[in-house]
Protein backbone atom coordinates (compact mmCIF):
# COMPACT_ATOMS: atom_id res chain seq x y z
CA UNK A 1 138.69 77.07 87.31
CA UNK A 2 136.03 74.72 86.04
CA UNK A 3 132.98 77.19 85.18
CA UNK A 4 130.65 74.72 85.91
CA UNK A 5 131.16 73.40 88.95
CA UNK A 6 128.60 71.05 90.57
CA UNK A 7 127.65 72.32 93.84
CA UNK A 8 125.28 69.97 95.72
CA UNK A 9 125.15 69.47 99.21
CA UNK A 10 122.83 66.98 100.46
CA UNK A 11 119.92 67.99 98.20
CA UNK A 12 120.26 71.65 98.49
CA UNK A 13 120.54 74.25 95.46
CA UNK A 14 122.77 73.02 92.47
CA UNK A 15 124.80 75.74 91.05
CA UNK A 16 126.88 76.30 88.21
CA UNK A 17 129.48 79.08 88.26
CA UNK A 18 129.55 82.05 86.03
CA UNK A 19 131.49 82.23 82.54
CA UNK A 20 132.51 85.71 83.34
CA UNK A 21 132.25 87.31 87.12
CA UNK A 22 130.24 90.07 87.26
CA UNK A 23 131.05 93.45 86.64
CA UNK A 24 130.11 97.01 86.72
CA UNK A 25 131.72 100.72 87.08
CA UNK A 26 130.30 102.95 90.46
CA UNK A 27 131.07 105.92 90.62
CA UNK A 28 131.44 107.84 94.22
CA UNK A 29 131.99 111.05 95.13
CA UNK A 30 130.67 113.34 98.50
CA UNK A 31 129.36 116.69 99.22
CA UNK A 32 129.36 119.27 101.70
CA UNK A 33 129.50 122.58 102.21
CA UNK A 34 133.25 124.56 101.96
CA UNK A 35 132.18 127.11 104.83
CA UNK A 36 132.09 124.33 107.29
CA UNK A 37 135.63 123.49 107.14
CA UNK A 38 137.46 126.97 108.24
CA UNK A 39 134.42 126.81 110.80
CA UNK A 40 134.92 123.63 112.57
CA UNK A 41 138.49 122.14 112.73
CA UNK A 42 138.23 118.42 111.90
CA UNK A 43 135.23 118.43 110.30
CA UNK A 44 136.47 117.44 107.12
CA UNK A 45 138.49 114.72 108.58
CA UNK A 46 135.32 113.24 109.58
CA UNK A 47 133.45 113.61 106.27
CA UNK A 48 136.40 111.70 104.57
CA UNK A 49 136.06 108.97 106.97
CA UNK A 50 132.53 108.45 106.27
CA UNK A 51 132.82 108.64 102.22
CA UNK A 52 135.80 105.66 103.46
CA UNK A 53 133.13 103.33 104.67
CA UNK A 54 130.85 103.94 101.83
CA UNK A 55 133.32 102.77 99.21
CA UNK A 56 134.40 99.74 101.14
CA UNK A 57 130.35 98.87 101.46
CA UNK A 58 130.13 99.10 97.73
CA UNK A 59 133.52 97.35 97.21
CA UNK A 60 132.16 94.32 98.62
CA UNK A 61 129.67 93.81 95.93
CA UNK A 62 131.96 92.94 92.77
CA UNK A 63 132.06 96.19 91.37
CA UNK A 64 134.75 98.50 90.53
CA UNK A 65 134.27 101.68 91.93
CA UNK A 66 135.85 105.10 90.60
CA UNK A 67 135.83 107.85 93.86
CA UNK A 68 136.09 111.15 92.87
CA UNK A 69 136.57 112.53 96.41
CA UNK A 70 134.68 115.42 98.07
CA UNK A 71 132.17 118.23 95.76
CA UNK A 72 131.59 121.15 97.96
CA UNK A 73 131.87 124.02 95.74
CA UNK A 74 130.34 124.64 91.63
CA UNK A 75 133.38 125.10 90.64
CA UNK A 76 134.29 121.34 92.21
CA UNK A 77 131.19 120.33 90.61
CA UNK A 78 132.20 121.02 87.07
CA UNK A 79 135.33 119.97 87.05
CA UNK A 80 134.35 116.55 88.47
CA UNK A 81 131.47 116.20 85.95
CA UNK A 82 134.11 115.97 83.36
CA UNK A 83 135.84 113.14 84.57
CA UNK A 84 132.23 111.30 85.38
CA UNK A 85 131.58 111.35 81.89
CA UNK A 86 134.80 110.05 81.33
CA UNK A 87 134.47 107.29 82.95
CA UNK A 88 131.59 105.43 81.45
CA UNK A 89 130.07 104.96 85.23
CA UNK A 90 127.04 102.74 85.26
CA UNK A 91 125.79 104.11 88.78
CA UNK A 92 127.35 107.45 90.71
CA UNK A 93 126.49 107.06 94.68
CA UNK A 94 126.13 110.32 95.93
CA UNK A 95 127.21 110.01 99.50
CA UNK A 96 125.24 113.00 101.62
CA UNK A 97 127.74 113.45 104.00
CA UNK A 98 126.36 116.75 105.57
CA UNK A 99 124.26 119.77 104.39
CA UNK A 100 125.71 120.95 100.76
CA UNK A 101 124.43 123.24 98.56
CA UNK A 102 122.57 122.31 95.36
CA UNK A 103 125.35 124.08 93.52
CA UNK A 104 127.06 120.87 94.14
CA UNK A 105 124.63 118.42 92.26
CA UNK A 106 122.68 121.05 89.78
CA UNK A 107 125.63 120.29 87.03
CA UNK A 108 125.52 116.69 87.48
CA UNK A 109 121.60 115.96 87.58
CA UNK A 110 121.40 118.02 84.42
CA UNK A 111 123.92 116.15 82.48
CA UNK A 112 124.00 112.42 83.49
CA UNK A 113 122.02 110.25 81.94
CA UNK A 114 123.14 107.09 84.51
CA UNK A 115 121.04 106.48 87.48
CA UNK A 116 122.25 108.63 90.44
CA UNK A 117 121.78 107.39 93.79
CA UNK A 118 121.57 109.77 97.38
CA UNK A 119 123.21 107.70 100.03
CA UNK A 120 121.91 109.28 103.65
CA UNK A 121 123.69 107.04 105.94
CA UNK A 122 123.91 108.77 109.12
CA UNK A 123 126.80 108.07 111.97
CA UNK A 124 124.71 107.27 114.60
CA UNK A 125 120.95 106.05 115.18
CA UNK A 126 120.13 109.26 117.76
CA UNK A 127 122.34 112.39 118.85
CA UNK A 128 123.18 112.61 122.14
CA UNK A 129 120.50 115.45 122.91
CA UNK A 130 122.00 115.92 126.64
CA UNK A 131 125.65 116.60 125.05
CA UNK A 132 125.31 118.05 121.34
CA UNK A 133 127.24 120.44 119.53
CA UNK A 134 126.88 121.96 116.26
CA UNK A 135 129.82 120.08 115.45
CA UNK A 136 127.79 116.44 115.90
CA UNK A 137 124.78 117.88 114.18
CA UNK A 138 126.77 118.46 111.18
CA UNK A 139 128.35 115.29 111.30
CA UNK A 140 124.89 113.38 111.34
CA UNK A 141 123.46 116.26 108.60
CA UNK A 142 123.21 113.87 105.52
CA UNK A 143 119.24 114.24 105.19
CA UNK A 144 119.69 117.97 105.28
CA UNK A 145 120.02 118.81 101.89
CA UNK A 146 118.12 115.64 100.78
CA UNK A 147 115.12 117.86 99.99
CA UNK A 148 116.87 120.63 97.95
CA UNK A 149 118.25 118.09 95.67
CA UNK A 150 115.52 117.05 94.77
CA UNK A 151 113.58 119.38 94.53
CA UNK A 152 116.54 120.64 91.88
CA UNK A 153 116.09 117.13 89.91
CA UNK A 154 112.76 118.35 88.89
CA UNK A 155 113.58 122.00 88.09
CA UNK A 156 116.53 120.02 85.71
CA UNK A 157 113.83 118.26 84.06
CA UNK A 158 114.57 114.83 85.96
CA UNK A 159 113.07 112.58 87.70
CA UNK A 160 113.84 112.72 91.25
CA UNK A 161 116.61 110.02 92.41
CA UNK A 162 116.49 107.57 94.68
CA UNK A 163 117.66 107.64 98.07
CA UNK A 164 118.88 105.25 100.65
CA UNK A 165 118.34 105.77 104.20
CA UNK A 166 119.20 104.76 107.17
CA UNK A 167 123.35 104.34 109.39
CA UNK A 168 126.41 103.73 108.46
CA UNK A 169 127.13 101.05 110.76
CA UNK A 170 124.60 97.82 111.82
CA UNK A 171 122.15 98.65 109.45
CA UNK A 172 121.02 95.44 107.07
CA UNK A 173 118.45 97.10 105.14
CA UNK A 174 120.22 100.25 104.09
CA UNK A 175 123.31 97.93 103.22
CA UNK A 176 120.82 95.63 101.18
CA UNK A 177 119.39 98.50 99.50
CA UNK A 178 123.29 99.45 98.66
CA UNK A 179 123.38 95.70 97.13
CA UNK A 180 120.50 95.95 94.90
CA UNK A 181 121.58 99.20 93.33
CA UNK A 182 125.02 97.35 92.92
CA UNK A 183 123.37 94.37 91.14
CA UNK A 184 121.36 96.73 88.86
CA UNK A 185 124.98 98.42 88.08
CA UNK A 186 125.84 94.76 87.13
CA UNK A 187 122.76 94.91 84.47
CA UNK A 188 122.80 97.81 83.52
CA UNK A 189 126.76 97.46 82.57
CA UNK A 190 125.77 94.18 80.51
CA UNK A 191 122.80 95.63 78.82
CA UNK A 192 125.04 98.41 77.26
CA UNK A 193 128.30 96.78 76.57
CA UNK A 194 127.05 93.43 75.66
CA UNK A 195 127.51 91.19 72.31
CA UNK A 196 124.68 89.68 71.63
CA UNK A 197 124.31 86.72 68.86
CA UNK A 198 121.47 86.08 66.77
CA UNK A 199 121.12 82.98 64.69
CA UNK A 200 118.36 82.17 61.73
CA UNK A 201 115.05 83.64 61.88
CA UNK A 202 111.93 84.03 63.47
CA UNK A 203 109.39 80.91 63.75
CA UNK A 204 106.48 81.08 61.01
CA UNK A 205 103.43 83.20 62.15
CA UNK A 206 105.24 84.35 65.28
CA UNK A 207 105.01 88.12 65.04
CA UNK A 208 105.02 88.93 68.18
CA UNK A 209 108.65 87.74 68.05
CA UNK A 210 109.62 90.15 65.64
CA UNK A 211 112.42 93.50 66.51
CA UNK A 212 114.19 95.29 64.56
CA UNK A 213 118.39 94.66 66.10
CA UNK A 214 118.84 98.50 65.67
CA UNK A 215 115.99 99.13 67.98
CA UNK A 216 117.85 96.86 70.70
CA UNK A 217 121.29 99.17 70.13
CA UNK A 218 119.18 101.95 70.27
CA UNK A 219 117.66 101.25 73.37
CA UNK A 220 120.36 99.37 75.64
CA UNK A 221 123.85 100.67 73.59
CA UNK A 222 124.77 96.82 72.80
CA UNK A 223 125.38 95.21 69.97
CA UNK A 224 123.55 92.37 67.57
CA UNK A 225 125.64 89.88 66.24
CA UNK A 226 124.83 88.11 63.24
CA UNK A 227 125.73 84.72 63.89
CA UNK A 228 125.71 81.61 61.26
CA UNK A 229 123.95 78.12 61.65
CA UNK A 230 128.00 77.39 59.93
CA UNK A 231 129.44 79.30 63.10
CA UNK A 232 128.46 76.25 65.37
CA UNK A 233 128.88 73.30 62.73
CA UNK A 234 132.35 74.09 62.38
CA UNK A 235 133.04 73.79 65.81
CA UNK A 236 130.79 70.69 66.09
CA UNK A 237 132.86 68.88 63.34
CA UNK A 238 136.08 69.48 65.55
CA UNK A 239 135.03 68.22 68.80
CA UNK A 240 137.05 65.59 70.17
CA UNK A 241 135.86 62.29 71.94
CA UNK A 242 137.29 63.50 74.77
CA UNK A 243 135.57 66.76 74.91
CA UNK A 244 132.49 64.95 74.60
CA UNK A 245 133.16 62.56 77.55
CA UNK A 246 133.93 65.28 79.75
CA UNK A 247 130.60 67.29 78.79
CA UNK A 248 128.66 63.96 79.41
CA UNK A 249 130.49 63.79 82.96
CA UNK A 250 129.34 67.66 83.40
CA UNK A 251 125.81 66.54 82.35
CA UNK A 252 125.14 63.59 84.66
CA UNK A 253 126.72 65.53 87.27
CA UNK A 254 124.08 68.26 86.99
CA UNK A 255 121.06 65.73 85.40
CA UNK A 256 118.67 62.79 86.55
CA UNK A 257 117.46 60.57 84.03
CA UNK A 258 114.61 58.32 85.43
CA UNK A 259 112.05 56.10 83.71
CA UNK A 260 109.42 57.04 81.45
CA UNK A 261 106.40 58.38 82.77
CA UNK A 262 102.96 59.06 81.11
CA UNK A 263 104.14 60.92 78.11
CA UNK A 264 104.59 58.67 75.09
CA UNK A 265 106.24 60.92 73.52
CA UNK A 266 109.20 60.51 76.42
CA UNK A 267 111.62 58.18 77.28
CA UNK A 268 114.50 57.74 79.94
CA UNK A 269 117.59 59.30 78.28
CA UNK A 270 119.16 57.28 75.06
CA UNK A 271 122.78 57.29 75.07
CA UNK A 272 122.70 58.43 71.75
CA UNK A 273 120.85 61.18 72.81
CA UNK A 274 123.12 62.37 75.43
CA UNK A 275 126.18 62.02 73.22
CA UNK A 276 124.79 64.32 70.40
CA UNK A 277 123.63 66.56 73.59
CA UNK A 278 127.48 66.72 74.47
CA UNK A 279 128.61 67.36 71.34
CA UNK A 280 126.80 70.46 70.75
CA UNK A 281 127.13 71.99 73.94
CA UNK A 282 130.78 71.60 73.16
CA UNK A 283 130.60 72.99 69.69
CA UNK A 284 128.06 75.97 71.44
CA UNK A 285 130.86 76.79 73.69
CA UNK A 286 133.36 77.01 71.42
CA UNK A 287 131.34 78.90 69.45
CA UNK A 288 130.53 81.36 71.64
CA UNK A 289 133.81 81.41 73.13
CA UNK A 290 135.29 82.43 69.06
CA UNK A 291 132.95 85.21 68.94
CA UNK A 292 132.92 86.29 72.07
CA UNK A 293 129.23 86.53 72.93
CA UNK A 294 127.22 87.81 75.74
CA UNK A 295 124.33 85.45 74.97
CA UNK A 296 122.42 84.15 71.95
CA UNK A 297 118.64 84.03 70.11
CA UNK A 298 117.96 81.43 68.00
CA UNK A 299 115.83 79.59 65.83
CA UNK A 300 116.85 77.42 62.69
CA UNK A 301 115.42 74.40 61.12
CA UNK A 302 117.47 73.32 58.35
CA UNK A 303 116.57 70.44 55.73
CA UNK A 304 115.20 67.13 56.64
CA UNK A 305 117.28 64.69 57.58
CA UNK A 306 121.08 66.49 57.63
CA UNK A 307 123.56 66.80 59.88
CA UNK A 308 122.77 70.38 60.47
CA UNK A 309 118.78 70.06 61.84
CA UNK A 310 120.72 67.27 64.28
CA UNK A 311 122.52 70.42 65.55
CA UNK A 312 120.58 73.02 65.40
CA UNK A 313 117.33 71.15 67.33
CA UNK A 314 119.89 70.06 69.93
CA UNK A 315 120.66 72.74 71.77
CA UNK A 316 118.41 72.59 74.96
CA UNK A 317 121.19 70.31 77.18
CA UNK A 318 123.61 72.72 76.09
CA UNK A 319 121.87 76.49 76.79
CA UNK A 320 120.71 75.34 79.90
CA UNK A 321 124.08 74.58 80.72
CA UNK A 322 125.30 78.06 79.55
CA UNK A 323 122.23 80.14 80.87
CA UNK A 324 122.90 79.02 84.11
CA UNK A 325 126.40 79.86 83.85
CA UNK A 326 125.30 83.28 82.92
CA UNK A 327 124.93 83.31 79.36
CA UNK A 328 121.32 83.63 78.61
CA UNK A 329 120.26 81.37 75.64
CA UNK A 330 117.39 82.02 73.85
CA UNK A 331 115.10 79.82 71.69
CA UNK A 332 112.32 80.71 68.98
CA UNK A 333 114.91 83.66 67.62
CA UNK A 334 113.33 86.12 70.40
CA UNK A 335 116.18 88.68 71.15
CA UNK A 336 113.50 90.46 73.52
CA UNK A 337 113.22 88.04 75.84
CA UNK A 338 116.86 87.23 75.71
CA UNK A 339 117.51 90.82 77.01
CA UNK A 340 114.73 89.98 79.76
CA UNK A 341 116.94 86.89 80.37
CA UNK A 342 120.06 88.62 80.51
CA UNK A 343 118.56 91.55 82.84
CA UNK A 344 117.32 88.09 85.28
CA UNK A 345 120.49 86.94 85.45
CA UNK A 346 122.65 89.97 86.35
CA UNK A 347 120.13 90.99 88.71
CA UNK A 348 120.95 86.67 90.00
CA UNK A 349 117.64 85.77 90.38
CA UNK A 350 118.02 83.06 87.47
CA UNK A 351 115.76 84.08 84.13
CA UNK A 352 114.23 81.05 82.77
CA UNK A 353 112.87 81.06 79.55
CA UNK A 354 109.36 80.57 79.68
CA UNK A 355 105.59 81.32 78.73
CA UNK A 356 101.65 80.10 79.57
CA UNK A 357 100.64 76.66 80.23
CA UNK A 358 97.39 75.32 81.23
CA UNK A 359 95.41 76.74 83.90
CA UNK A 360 94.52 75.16 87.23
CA UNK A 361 91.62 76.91 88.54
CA UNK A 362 91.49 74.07 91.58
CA UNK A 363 94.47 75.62 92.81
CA UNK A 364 94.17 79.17 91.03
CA UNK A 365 97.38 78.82 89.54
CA UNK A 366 98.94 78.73 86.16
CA UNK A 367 101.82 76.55 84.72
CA UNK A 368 104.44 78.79 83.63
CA UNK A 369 107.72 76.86 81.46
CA UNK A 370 109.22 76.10 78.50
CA UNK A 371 110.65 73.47 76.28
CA UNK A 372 114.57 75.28 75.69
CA UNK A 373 116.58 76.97 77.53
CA UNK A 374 116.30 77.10 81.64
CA UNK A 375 118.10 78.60 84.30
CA UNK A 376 119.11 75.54 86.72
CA UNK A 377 120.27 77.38 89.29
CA UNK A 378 117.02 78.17 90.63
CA UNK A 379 115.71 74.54 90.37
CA UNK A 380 114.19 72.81 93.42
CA UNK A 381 115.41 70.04 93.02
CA UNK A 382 117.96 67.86 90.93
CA UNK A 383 116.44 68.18 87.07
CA UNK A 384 115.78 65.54 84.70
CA UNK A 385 116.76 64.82 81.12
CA UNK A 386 114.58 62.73 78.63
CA UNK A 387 114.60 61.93 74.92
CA UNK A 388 111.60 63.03 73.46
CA UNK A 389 110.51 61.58 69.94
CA UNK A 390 109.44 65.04 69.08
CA UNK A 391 109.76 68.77 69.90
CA UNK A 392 106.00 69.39 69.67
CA UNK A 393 105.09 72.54 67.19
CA UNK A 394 108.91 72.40 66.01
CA UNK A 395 111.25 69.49 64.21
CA UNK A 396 113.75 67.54 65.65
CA UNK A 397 113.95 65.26 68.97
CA UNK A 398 116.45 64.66 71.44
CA UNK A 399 116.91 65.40 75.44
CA UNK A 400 114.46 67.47 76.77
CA UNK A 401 115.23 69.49 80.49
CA UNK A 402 112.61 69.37 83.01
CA UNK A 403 112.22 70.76 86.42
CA UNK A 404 110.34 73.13 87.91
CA UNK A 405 111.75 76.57 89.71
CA UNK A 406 112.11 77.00 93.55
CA UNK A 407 108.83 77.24 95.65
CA UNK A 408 108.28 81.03 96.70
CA UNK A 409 108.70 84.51 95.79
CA UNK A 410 108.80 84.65 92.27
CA UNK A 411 108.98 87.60 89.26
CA UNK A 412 108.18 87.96 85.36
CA UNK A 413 109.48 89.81 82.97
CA UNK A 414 108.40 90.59 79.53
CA UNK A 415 109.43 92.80 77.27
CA UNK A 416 107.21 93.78 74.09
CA UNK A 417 107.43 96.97 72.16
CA UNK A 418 104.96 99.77 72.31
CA UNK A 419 102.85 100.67 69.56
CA UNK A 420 105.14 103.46 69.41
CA UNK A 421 107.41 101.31 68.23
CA UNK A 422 109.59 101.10 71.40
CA UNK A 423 110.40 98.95 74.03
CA UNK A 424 108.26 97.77 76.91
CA UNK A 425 108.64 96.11 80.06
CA UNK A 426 106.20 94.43 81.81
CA UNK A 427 106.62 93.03 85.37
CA UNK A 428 104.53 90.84 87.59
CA UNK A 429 105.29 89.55 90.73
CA UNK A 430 103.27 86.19 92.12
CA UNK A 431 104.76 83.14 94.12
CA UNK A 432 105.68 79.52 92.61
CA UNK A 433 103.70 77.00 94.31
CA UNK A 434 104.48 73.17 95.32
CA UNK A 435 102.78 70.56 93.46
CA UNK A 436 103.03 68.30 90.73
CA UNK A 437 104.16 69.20 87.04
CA UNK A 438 103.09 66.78 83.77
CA UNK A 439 106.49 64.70 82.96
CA UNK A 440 107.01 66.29 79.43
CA UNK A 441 110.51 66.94 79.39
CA UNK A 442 110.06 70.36 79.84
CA UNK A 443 110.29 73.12 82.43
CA UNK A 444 106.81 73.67 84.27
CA UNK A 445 106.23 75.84 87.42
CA UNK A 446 102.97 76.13 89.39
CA UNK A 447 102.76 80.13 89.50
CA UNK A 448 100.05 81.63 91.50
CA UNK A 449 99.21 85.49 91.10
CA UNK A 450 97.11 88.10 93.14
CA UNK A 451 93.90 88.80 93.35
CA UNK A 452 93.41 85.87 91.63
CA UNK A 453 94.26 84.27 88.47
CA UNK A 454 91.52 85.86 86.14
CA UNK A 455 92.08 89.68 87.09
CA UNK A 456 96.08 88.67 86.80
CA UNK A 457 95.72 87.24 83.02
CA UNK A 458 93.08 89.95 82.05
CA UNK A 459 95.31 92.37 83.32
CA UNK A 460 98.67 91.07 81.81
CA UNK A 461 97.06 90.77 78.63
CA UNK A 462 95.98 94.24 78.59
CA UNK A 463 99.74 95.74 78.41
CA UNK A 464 100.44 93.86 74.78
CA UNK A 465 103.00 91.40 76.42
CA UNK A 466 104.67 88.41 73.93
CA UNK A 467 103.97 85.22 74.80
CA UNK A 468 107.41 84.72 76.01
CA UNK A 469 108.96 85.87 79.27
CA UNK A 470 111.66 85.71 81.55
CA UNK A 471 111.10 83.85 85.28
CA UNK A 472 113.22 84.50 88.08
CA UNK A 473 112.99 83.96 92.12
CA UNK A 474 112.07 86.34 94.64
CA UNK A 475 109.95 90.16 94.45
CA UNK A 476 112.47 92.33 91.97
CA UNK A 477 110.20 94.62 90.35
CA UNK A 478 111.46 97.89 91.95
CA UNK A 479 115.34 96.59 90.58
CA UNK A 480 113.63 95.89 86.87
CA UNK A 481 111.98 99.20 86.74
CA UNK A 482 114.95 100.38 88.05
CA UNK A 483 116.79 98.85 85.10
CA UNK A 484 113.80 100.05 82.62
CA UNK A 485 114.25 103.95 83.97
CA UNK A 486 117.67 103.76 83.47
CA UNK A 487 117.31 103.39 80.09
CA UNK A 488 114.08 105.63 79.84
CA UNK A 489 111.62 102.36 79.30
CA UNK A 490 108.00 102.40 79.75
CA UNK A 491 107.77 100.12 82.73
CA UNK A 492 104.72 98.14 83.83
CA UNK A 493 103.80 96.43 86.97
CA UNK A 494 100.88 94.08 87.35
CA UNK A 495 98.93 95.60 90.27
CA UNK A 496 97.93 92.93 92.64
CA UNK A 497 95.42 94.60 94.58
């Protein structure tokens, strides 16, 4: 399969498919009550039947999904919380399936550390009052016990866990809650197993870029990879002409390259721009592909005039490429906001690299963008390469990406570290307005944030943020902080009130 497939239908969202599909381990397992069984014949049947439906609802959201059948006794409890364990789960669904005891979930609240979710999808939207039984009430039960558990959370020393309401059948917002949790799994998964590469060194004067690797294994489980300048030039020096035509292909495919505008620093793309563009987005896949990456921070200058600062201030055609295809790419060696990046992207809401621009206060809106890497799958439109004379603050020139992100619901994530010393996310949520963006050859997005734009900055500067974030479509800060508990990280969201 080509993994990065044009998709463009009459002017519509471009996409490029994912490296590596998505993935993540759910874990499922019911609870009830033993008595019930000897009590009411086929009762059990029933409960089976309903766990059924839950796992093929979670099935359907590219994840694998361990189910480790029905708890309704302590004893069942503790013998299934050895095999959770085992199985290096990322979420376990509890499916409430009637009233159980908290006998059944005491064992496993105290002792897992993943995110545990209570599933209360009830059979049917209202018992038939006229004809009940006992039997039908305990088949529609599953917010019975909802209380006791977690109220035994607490008592555990947890937080309580969060619970999804509503039917089992012809209900879109439970089953979109069910999706979410299943696309945090997907993060979540990532952000512990990953392999992340990290190339040079951190900008001059930029200390707010500065983290210590172990702090990132500490936090998420993954590993740093220390990754050479040497790691890419070798595979530069072994691309083929043909390799190269076919990335150009890939690039015009995906790329408009009109005339110069007002910048005079920018010009409509050189050939021999594009070529050297090719060539290291080949060499950056190879690379990657050799050391088998997750993503990449990077920053590296090299000496005047070599072959290496041609590389190594070429990359922006190239990660753009790869962070759409879900390999987050990360200029200006910050490994923070490459995690933000990555957590964007597995949640598959984009995760553009990005910061501050000027203000508009006609429109009381900021730009938010970025020279480097950018997600193109949430562009608005087709995006445009130029050659720029010069990076501006950084050496080098070459092809420059701009475009700016999909008008809307949008999100920001930043992630700093406390004075404590450990991580931080903060999370604001504003919408990406229409209107026009300088022609720089960079990524620029007009993003407007409640009350207003003042109160937002004063307050997002208050929580310590970097200057660098990650930008993704649509209102995810409930997912992120989500993501951030999972992992016991402060989590802040910009109050728009």
């Amino acid at each position: 399969m080509d993994t990065n497939k044009v998709i463009w239908r009459g002017g519509s969202l471009m996409r490029i498919e994912r490296r590596r599909p998505l993935v993540a381990n759910i874990g499922l397992l019911g609870v009830g009550h033993a008595t019930y069984w000897h009590q009411f014949d086929g009762l059990l049947e029933v409960m089976h039947e309903k766990q059924l439906k839950l796992r093929k609802k979670l099935e359907n959201n590219s994840v694998s999904v361990i189910d480790f059948g029905l708890v309704d006794s302590s004893e069942k409890a503790y013998e299934v919380l050895l095999k959770v364990h085992a199985a290096d789960l990322d979420v376990l669904f509890i499916d409430m399936l009637t009233y159980a005891t908290s006998e059944t979930f005491a064992p496993l609240v105290k002792s897992l550390t993943i995110p545990i979710v209570l599933v209360v999808l009830q059979p049917v939207k209202a018992m038939d009052y006229a004809n009940g039984t006992t039997f039908l009430q305990l088949c529609n039960d599953d917010i019975c016990s909802v209380p006791e558990f977690c109220n035994v959370a607490v008592r555990m020393g947890k937080k309580t866990p969060p619970v999804i309401i509503g039917t089992l059948e012809d209900d879109p917002e439970a089953d979109a809650e069910i999706a979410s949790w299943c696309r945090i799994a997907h993060a979540i998964h990532d952000l512990k197993h990953a392999r992340i590469g990290l190339m040079g060194h951190v900008l001059e004067t930029m200390y707010d870029m500065h983290v210590d690797p172990a702090l990132i294994t500490k936090t998420f489980g993954c590993h740093v990879v220390p990754v050479e300048p040497d790691d890419v030039m070798r595979q530069y020096r072994k691309t083929s002409d043909e390799e190269v035509d076919a990335m150009k292909g890939r690039i015009h495919s995906f790329f408009d390259t009109p005339d110069p505008a007002s910048d005079s620093i920018t010009f409509m793309l050189r050939e021999d721009d594009l070529t050297l563009s090719a060539k290291v987005a080949v060499a950056l896949e190879r690379m990657i592909d050799e050391r088998k990456l997750t993503g990449l921070a990077y920053y590296y200058e090299a000496e005047e005039g070599s072959e290496m600062r041609k590389l190594v201030t070429n990359f922006i055609v190239g990660n753009s490429l790869l962070t759409s295809a879900g390999f987050p790419m990360c200029g200006e060696y910050d490994l923070k906001t490459l995690m933000a990046m990555l957590v964007m992207d597995r949640l598959e809401i984009g995760g553009s690299f990005a910061e501050f621009h000027p203000m508009d206060f006609k429109r009381d809106s900021i730009l938010v963008g970025h020279d480097g890497p950018h997600h193109i799958n949430i562009a608005d439109r087709e995006p445009v390469l130029r050659s720029l004379s010069k990076y501006h603050g950084k050496p080098g020139s070459g092809a420059g990406v701009e475009f700016k992100i999909k008008e809307g619901a949008i999100t920001m994530l930043a992630i700093t570290v406390s004075s404590q010393g450990n991580l931080k996310f903060i999370v604001a949520e504003g919408e990406s307005m229409a209107g026009a963006i300088p022609p720089t050859g960079n990524t620029n997005t007009h993003g407007h944030f409640k009350p207003n734009l003042k109160t937002f900055l004063h307050r997002w500067m208050a929580e310590g943020p970097t200057h660098h974030f990650a930008l993704g479509v649509g209102h995810h800060a409930q997912e992120i902080s989500s993501i951030a508990n999972a992992f016991d990280i402060e989590c802040v969201t910009i109050s728009t009130t």
